[in-house]
N, C-alpha and C. Protein backbone atom coordinates (compact mmCIF):
# COMPACT_ATOMS: atom_id res chain seq x y z
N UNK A 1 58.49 -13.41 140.01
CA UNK A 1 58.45 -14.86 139.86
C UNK A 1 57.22 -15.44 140.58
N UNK A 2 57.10 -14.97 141.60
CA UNK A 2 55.64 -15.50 142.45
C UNK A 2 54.21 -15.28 141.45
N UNK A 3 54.24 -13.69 141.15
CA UNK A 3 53.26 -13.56 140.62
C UNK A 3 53.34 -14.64 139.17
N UNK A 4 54.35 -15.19 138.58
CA UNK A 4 53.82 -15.85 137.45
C UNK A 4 53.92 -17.32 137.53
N UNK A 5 53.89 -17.75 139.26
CA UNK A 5 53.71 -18.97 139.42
C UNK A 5 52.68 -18.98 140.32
N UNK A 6 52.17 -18.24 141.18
CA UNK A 6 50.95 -18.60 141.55
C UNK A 6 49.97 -17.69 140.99
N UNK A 7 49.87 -16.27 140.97
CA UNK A 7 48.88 -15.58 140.58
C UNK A 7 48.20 -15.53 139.34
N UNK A 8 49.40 -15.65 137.88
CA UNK A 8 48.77 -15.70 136.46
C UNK A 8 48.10 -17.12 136.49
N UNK A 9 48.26 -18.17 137.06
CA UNK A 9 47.44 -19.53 137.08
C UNK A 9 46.07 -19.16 137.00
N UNK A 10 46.02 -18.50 138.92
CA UNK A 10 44.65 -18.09 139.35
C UNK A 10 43.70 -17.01 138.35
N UNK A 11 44.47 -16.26 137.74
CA UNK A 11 43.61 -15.31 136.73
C UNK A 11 43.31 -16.18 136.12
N UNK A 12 44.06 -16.76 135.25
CA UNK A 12 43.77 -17.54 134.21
C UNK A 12 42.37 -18.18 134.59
N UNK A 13 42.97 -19.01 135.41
CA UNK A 13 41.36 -19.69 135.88
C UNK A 13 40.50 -19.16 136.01
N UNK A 14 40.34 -18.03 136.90
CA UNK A 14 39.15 -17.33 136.77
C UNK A 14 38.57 -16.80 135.79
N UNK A 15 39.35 -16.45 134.77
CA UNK A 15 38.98 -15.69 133.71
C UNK A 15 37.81 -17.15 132.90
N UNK A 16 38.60 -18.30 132.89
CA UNK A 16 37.94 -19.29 132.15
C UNK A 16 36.59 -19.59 132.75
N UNK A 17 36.40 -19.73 134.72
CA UNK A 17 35.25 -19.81 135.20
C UNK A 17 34.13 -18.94 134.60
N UNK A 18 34.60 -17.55 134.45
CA UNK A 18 33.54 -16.19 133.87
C UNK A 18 33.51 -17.08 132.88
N UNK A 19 34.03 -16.91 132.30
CA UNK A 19 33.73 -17.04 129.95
C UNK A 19 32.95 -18.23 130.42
N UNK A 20 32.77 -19.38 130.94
CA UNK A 20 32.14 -20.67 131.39
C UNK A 20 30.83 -20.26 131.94
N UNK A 21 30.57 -19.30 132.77
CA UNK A 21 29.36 -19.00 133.68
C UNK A 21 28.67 -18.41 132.68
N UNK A 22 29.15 -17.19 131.73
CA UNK A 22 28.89 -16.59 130.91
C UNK A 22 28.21 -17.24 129.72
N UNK A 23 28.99 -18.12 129.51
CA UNK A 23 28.27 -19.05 128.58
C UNK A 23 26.88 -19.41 128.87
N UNK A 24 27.04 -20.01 129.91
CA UNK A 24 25.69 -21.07 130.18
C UNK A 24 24.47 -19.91 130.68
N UNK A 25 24.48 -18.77 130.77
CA UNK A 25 23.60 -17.51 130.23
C UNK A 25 23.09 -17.12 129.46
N UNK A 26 23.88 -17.15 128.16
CA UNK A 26 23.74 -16.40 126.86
C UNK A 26 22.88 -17.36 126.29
N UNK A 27 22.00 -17.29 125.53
CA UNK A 27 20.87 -18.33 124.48
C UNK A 27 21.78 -18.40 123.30
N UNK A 28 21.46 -19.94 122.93
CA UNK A 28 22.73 -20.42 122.02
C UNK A 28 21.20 -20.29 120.55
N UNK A 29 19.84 -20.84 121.18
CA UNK A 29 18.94 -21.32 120.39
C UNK A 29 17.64 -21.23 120.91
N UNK A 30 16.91 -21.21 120.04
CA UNK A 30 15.64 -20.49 120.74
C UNK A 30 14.45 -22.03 120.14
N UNK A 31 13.54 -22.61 120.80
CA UNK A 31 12.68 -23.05 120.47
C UNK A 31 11.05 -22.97 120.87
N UNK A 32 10.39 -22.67 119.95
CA UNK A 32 9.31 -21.67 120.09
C UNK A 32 8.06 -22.75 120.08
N UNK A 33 7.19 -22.86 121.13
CA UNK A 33 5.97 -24.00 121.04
C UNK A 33 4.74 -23.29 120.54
N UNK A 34 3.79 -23.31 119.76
CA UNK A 34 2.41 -22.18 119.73
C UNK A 34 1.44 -23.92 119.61
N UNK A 35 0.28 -22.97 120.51
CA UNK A 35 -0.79 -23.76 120.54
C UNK A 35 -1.98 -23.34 120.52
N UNK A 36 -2.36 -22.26 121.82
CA UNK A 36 -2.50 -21.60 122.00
C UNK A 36 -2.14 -20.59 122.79
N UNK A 37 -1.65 -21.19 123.89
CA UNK A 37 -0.26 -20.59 124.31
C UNK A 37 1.00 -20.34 123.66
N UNK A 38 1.77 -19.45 123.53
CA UNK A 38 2.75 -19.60 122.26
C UNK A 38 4.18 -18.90 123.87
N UNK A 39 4.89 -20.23 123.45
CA UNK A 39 6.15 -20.34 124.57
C UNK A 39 7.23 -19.99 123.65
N UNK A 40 8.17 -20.08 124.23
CA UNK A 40 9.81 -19.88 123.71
C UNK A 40 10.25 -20.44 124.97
N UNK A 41 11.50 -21.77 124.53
CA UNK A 41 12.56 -22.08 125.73
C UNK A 41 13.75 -21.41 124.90
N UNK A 42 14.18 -20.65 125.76
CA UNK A 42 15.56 -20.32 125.84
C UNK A 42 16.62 -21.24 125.92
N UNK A 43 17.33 -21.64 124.68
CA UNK A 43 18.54 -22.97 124.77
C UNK A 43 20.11 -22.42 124.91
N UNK A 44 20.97 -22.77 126.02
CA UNK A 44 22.07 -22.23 126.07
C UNK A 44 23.24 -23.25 125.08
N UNK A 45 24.68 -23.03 125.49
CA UNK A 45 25.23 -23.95 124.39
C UNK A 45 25.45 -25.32 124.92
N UNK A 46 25.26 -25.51 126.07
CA UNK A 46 25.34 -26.69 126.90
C UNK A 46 23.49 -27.61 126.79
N UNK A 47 22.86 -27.09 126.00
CA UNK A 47 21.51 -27.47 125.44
C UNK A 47 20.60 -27.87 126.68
N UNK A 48 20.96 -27.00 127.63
CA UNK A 48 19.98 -26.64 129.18
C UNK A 48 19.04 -25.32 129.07
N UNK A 49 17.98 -25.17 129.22
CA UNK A 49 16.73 -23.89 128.81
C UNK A 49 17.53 -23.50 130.28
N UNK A 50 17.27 -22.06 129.39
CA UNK A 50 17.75 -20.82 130.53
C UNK A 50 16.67 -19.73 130.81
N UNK A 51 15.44 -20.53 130.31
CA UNK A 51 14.29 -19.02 130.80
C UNK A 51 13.29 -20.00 129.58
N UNK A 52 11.46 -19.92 129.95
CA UNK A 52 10.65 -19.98 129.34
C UNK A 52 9.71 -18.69 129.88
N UNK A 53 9.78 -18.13 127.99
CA UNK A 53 9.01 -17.25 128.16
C UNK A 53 7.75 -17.32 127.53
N UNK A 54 6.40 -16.89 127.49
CA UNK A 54 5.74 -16.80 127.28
C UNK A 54 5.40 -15.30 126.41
N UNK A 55 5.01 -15.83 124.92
CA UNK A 55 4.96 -14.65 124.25
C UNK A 55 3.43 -14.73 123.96
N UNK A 56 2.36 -14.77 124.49
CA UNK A 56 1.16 -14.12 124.52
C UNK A 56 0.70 -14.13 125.79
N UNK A 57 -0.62 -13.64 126.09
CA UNK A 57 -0.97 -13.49 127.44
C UNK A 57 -1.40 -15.33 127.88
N UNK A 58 -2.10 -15.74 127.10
CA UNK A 58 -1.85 -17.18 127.84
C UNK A 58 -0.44 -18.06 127.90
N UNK A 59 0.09 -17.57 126.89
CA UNK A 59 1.21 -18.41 127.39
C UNK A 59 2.66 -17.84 128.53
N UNK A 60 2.04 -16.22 128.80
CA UNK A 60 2.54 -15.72 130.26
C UNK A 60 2.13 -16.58 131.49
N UNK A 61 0.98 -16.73 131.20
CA UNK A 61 0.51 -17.38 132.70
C UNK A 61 0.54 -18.68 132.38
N UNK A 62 0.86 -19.56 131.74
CA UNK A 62 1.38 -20.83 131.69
C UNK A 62 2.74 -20.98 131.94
N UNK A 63 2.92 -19.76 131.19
CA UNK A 63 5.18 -19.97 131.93
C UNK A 63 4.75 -19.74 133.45
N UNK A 64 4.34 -18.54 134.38
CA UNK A 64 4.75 -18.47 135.39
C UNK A 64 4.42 -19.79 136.88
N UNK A 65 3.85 -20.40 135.77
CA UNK A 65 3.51 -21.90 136.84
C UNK A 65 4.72 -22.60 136.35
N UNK A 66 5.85 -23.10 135.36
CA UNK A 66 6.25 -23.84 134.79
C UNK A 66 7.92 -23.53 135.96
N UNK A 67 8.78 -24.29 135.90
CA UNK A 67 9.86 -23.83 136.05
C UNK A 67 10.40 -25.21 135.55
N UNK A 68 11.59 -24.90 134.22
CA UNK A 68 12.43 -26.00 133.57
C UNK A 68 13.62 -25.27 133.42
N UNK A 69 14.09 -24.44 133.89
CA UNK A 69 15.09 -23.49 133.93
C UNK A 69 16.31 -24.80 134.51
N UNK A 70 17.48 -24.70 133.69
CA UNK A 70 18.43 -25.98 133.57
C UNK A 70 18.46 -27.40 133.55
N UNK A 71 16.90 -27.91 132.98
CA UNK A 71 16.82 -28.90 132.64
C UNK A 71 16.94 -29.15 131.04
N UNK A 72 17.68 -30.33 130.52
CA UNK A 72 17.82 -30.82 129.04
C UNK A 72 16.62 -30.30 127.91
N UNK A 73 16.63 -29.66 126.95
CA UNK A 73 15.24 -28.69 126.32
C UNK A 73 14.61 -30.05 125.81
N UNK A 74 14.97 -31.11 125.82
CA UNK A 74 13.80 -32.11 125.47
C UNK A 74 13.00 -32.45 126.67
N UNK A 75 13.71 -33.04 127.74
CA UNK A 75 12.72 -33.45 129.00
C UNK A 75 11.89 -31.60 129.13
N UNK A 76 12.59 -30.68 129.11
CA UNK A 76 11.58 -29.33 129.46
C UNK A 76 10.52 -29.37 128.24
N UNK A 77 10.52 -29.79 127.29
CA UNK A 77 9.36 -29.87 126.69
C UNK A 77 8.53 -30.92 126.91
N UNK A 78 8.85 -32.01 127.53
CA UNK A 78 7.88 -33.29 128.29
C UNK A 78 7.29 -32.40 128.99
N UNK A 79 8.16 -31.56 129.83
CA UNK A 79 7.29 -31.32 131.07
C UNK A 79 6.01 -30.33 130.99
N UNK A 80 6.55 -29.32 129.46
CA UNK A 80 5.13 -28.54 129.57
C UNK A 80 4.44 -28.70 129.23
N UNK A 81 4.79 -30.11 128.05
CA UNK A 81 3.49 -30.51 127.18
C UNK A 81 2.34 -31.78 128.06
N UNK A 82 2.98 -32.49 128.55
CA UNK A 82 2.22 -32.71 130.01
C UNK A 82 1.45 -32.33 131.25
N UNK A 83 2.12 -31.00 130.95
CA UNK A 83 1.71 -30.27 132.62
C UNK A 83 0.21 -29.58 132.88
N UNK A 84 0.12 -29.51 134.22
CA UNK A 84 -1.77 -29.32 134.46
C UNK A 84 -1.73 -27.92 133.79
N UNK A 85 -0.91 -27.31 133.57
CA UNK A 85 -1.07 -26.11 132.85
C UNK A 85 -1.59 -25.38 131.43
N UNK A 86 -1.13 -26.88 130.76
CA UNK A 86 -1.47 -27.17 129.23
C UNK A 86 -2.56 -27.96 128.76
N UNK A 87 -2.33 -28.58 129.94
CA UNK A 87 -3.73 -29.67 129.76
C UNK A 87 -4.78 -28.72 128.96
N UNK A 88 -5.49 -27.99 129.42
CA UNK A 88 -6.64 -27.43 128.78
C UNK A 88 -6.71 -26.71 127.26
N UNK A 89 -5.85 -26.36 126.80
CA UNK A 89 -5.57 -26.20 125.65
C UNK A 89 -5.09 -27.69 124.64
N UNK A 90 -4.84 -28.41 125.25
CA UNK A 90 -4.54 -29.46 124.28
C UNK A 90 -5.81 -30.17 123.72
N UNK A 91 -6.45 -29.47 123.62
CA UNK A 91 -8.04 -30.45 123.60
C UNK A 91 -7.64 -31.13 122.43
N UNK A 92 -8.42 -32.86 121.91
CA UNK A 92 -8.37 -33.10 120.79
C UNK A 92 -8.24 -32.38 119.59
N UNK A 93 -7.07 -32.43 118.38
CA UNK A 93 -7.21 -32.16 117.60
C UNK A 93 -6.41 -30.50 117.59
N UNK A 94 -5.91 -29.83 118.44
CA UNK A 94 -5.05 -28.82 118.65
C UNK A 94 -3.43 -29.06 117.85
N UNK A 95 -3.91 -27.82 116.74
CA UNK A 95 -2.30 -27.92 116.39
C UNK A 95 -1.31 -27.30 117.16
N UNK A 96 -0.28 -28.09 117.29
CA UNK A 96 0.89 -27.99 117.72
C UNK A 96 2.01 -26.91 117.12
N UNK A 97 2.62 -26.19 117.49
CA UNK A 97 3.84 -26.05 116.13
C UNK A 97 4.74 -25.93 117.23
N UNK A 98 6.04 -26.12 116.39
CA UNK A 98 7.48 -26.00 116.78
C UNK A 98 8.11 -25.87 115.86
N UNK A 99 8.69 -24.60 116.35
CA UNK A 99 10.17 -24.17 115.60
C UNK A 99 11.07 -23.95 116.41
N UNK A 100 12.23 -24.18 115.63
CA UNK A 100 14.08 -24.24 115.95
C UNK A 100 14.29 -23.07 115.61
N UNK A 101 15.57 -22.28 116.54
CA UNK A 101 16.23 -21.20 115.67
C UNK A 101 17.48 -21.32 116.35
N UNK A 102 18.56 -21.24 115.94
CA UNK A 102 19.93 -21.80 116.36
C UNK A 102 20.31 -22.82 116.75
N UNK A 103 20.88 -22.89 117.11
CA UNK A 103 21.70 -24.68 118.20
C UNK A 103 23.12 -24.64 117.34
N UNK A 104 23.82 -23.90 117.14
CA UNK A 104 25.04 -23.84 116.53
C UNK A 104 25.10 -24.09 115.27
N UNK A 105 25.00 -25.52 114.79
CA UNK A 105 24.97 -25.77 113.31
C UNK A 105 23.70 -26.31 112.77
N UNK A 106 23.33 -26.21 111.34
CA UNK A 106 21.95 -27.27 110.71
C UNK A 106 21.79 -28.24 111.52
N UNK A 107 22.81 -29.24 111.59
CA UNK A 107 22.39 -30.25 112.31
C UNK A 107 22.30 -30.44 113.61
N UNK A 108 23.03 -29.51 114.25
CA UNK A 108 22.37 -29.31 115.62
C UNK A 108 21.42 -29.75 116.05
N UNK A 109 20.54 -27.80 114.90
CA UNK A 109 19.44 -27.75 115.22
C UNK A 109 18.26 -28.80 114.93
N UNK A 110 18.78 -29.39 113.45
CA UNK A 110 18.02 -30.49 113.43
C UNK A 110 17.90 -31.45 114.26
N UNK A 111 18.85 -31.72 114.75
CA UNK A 111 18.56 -32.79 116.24
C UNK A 111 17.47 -32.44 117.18
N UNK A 112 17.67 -30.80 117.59
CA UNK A 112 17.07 -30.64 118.36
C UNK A 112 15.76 -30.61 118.15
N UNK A 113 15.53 -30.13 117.17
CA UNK A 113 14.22 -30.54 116.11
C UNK A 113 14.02 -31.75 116.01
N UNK A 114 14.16 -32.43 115.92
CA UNK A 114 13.90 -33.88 115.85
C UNK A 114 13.13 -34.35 117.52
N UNK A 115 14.48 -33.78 118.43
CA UNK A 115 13.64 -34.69 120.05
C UNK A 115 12.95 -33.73 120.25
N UNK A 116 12.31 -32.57 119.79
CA UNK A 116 11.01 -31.70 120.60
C UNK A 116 9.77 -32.56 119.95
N UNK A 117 10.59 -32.95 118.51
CA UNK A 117 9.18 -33.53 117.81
C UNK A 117 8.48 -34.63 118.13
N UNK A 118 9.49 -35.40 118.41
CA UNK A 118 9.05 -36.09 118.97
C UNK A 118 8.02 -36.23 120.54
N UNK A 119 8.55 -35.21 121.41
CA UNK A 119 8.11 -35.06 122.28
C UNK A 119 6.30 -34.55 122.54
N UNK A 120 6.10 -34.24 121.26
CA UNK A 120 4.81 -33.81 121.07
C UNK A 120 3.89 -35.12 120.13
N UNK A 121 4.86 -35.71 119.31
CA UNK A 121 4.37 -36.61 118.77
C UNK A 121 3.67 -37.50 120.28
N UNK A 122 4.43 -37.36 121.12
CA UNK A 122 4.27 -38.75 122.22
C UNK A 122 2.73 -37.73 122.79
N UNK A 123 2.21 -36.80 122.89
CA UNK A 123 1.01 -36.58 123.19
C UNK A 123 -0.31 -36.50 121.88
N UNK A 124 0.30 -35.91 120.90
CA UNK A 124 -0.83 -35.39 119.89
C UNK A 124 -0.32 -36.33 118.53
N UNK A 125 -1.34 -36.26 117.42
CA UNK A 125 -1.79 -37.35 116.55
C UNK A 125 -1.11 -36.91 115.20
N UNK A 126 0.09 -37.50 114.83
CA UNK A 126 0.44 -36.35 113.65
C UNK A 126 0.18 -35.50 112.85
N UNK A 127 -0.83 -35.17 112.63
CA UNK A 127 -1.09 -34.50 111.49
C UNK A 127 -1.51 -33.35 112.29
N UNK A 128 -1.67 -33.42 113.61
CA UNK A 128 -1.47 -32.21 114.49
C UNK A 128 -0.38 -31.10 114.57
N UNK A 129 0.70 -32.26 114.60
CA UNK A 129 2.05 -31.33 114.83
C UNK A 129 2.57 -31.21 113.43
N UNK A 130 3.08 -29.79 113.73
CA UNK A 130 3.82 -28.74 112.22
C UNK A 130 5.19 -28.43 113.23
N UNK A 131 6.04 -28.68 112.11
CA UNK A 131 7.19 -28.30 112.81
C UNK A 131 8.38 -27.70 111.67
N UNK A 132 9.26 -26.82 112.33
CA UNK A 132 10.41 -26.53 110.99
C UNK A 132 11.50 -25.98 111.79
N UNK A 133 12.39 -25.72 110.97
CA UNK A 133 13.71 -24.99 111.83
C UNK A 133 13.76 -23.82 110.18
N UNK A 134 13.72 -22.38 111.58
CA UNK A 134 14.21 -21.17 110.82
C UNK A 134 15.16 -20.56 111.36
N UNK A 135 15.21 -19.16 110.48
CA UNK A 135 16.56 -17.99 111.26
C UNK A 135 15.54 -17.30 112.09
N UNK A 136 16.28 -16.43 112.67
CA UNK A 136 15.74 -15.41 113.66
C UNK A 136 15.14 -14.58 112.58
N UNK A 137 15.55 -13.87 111.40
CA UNK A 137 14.89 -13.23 110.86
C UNK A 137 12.71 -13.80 110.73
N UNK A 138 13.10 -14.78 110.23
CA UNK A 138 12.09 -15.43 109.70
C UNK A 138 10.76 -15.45 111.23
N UNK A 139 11.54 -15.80 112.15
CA UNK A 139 10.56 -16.22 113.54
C UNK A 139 10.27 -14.71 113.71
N UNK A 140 11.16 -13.57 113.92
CA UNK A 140 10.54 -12.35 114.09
C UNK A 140 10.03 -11.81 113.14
N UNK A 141 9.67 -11.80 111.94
CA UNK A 141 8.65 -11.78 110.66
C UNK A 141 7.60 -12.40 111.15
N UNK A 142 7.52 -14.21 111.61
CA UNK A 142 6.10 -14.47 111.62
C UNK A 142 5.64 -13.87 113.25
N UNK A 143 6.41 -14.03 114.09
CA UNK A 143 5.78 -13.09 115.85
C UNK A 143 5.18 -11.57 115.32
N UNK A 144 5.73 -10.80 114.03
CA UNK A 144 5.15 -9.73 113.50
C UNK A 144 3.91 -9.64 113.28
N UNK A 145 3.54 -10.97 112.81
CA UNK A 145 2.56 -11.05 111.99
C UNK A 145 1.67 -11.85 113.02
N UNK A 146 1.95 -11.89 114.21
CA UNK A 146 1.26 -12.83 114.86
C UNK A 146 0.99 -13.86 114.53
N UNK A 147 1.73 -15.12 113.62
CA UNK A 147 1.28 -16.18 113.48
C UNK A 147 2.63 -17.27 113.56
N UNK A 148 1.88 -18.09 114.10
CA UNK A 148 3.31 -19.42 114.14
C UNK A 148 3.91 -19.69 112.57
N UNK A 149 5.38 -20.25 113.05
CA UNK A 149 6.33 -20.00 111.73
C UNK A 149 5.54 -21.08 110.87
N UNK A 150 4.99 -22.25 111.12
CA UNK A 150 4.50 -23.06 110.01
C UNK A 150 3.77 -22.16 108.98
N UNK A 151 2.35 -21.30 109.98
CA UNK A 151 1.38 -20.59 109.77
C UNK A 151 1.81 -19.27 108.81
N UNK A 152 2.81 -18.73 109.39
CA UNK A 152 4.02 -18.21 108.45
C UNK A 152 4.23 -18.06 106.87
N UNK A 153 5.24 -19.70 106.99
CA UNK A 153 5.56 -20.00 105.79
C UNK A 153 4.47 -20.15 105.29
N UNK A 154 3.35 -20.46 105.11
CA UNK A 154 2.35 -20.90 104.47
C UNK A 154 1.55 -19.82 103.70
N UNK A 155 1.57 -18.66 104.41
CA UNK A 155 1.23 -17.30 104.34
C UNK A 155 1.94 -16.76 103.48
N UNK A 156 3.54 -16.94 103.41
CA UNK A 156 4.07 -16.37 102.22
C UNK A 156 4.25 -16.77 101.22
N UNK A 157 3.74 -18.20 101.34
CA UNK A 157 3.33 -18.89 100.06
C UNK A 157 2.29 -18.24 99.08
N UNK A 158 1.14 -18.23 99.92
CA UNK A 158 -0.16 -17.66 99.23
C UNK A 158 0.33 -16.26 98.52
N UNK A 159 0.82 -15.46 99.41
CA UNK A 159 1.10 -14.25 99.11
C UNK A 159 2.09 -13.94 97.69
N UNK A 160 2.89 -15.04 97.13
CA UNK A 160 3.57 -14.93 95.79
C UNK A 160 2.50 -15.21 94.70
N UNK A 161 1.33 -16.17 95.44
CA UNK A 161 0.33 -15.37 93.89
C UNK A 161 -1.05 -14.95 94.17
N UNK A 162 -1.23 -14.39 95.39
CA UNK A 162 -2.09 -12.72 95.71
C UNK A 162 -1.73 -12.12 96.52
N UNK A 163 -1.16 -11.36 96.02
CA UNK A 163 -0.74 -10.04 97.08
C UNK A 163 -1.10 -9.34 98.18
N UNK A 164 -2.31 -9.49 97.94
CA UNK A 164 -3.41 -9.20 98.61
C UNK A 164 -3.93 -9.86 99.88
N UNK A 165 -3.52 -11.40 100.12
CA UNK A 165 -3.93 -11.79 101.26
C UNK A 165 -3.10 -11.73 102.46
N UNK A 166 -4.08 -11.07 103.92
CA UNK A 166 -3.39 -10.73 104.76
C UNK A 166 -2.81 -11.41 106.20
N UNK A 167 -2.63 -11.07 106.52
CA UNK A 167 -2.24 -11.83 107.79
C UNK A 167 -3.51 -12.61 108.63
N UNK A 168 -4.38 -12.12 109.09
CA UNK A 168 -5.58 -12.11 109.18
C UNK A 168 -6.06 -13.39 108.61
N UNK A 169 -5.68 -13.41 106.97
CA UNK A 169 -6.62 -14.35 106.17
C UNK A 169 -5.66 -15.29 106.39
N UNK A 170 -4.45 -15.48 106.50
CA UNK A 170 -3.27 -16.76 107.06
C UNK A 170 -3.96 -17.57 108.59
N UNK A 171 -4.31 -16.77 109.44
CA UNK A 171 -4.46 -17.10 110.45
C UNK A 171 -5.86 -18.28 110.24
N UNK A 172 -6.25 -18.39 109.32
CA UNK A 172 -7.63 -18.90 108.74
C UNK A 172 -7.07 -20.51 107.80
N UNK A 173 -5.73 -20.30 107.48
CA UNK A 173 -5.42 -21.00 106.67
C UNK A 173 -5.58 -22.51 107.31
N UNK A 174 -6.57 -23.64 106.57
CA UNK A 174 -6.75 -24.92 107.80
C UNK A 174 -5.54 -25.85 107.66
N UNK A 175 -5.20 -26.53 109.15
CA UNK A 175 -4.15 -27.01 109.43
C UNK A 175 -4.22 -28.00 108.07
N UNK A 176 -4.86 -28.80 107.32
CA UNK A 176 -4.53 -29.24 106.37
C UNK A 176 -3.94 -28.95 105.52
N UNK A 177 -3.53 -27.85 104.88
CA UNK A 177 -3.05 -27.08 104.03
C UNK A 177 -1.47 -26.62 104.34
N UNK A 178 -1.88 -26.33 105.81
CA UNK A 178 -0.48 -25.62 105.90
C UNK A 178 1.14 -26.28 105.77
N UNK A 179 0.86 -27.78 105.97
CA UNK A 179 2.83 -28.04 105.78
C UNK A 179 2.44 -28.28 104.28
N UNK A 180 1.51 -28.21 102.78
CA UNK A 180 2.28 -28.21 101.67
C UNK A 180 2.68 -26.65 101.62
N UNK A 181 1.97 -25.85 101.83
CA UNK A 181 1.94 -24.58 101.06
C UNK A 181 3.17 -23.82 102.52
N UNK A 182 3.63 -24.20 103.63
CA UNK A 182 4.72 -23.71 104.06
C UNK A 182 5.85 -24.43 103.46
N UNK A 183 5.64 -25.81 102.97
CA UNK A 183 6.84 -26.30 102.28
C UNK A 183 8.48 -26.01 103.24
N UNK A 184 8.18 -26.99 104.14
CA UNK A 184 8.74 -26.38 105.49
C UNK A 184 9.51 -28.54 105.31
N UNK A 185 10.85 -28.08 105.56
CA UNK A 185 11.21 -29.78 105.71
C UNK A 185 10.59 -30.66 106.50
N UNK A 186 10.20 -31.65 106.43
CA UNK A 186 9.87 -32.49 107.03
C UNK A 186 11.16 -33.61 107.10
N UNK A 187 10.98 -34.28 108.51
CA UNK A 187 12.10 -35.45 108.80
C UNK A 187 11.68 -36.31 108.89
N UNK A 188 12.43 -37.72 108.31
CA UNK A 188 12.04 -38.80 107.88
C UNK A 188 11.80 -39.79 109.58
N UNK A 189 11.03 -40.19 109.43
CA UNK A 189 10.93 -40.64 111.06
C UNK A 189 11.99 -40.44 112.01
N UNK A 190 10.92 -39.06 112.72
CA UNK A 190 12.28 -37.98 113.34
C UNK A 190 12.20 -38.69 114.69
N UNK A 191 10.99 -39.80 115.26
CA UNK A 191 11.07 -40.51 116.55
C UNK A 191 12.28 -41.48 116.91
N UNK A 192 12.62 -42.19 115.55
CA UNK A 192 13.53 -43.38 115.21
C UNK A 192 15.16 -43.11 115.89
């Protein structure tokens, strides 16, 4: 009788603290910045970054100055797209990209897509920033290929009518071109 009035409580609880701690660990959603630095914040399900990593060599040494580790993934993207770290790469006229990959549902992610976009809108001139929400398949296809997911889609555009052009020749593709031929959604004033 003791044990199932005081002790199964206390498991219980504890068990819920783990699955709770556990949670706010695990990446619910991934959102990926390329500039020239090319970042990833790690989004948990409580929509707090749990790690920015840096997936090229400049954007290693731009994460290891950064720390946004449990702050909201919109203010953590104020902070890097602001920060003395980025500054130098943002020169006039630097495209931006951002992509989404999870946040639980479409619209989640579209939300969350929406306030990163904004967040870049508030530094750079639109036609700078490219933005989309994919699957994981798709983001590890274009990190394959070394090129941001806009840069990506745009690439496998070309590629349904020449076969022939390579990754290489994507990376060439001018930012003008790239949101028709990635044909990547665009949101209707995603600041609003």
């Amino acid at each position: 009788d003791f044990m199932r009035k005081h002790l199964l409580p206390l498991l219980l609880a504890l068990v819920l603290l783990l699955t709770g701690l556990g949670a706010w660990f695990i990446p619910a959603a991934s959102i990926a910045v390329d500039i020239n630095p090319s970042l990833e914040l790690r989004v948990n399900v409580f929509d707090r970054v749990i790690a920015l990593k840096g997936k090229n060599e400049d954007g290693l040494e731009v994460a290891k100055h950064l720390d946004v580790s449990g702050m909201p993934y919109d203010e953590a993207m104020q902070r890097i797209l602001i920060s003395e770290e980025l500054e130098p790469y943002l020169k006039s006229g630097s495209m931006i990209s951002i992509s989404v990959v999870g946040g639980g549902s479409d619209i989640h992610a579209e939300e969350m897509l929406s306030k990163v976009v904004c967040r870049a809108y508030a530094i750079a001139e639109d036609e700078n920033v490219f933005y989309c929400q994919v699957d994981w398949e798709t983001r590890r296809a274009a990190e394959a290929a070394q090129l941001c997911v806009p840069r990506y889609l745009a690439w496998q555009q070309l590629l349904k009518t020449d076969p022939f052009i390579t990754a290489e020749d994507g990376r060439q593709i001018p930012k003008e071109e790239i949101r028709a031929l990635a044909q990547t959604k665009i949101l209707e004033n995603p600041c609003e």
